[in-house]
Protein backbone atom coordinates (compact mmCIF):
# COMPACT_ATOMS: atom_id res chain seq x y z
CA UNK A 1 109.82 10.53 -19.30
CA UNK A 2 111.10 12.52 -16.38
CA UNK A 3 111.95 16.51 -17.46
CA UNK A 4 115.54 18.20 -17.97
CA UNK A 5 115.44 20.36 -15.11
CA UNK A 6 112.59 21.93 -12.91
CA UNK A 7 112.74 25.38 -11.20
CA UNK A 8 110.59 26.80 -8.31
CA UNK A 9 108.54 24.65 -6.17
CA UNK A 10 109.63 21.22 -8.23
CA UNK A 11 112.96 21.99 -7.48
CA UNK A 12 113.69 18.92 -5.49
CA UNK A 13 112.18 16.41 -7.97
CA UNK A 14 114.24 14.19 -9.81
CA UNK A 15 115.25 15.25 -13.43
CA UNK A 16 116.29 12.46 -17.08
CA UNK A 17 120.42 14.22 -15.46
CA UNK A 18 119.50 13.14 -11.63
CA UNK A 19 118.12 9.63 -13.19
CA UNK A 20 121.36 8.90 -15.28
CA UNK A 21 123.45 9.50 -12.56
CA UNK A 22 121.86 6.64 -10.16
CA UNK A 23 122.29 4.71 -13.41
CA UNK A 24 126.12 5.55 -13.88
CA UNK A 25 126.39 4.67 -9.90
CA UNK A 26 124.99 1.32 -10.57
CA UNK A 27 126.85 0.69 -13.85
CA UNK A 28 130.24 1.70 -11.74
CA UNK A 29 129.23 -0.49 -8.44
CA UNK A 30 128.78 -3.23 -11.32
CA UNK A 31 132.06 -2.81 -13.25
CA UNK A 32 130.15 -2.22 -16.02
CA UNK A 33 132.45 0.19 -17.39
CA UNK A 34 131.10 1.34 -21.09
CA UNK A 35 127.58 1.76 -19.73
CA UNK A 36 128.65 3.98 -16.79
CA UNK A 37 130.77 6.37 -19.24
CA UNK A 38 127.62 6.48 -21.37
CA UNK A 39 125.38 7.36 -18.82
CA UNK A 40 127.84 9.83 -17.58
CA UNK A 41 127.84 11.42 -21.15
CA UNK A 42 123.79 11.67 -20.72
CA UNK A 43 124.54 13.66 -17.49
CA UNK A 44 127.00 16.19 -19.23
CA UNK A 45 124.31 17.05 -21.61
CA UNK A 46 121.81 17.22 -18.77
CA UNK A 47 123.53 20.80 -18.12
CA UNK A 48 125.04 19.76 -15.01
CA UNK A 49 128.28 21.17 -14.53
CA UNK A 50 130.99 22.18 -11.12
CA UNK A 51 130.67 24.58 -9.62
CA UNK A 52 134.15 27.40 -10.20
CA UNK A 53 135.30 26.82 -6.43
CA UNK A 54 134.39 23.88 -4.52
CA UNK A 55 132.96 25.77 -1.07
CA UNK A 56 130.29 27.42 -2.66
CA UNK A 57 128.64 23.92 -2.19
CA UNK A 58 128.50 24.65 1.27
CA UNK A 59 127.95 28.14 1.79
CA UNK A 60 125.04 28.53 0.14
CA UNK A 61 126.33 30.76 -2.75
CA UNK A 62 125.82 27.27 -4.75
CA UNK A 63 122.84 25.86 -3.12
CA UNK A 64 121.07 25.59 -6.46
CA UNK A 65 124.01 25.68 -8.99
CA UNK A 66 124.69 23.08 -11.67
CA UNK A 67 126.89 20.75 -9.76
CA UNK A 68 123.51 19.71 -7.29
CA UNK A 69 122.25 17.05 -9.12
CA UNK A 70 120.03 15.49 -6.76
CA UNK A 71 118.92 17.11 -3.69
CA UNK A 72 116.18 18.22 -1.04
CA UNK A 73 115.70 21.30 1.13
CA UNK A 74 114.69 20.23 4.65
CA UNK A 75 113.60 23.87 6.58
């Protein structure tokens, strides 16, 4: 039930990508290894995707770009 992506002032609530990618973390922590490649399929077509260099994670170039799949602004 949970959208594909929010914008604006729901950015930091949790999105169907955000909640298959918990589930691929437990299905890896598990050795579970089919279910956690599946659920990391459901996350590719979520939209998420890295970013083209890895600092812009950090310097707030990519502070909302497709590789944040789950995150929270604390001002």
């Amino acid at each position: 039930g949970l959208p594909l992506s929010h914008s604006g002032e729901e950015y930091h609530r949790a999105t169907k990508g955000a909640a298959y990618a918990l589930l691929a973390k437990t299905h890896l922590y598990r050795q579970n290894w089919q279910q956690c490649l599946n659920a990391i399929a459901e996350v590719e077509k979520s939209g998420y995707q890295l970013l083209n260099r890895f600092e812009n994670n950090f310097n707030g170039i990519g502070e909302k770009g497709g590789e944040i799949i789950f995150a929270s602004r604390h001002d």
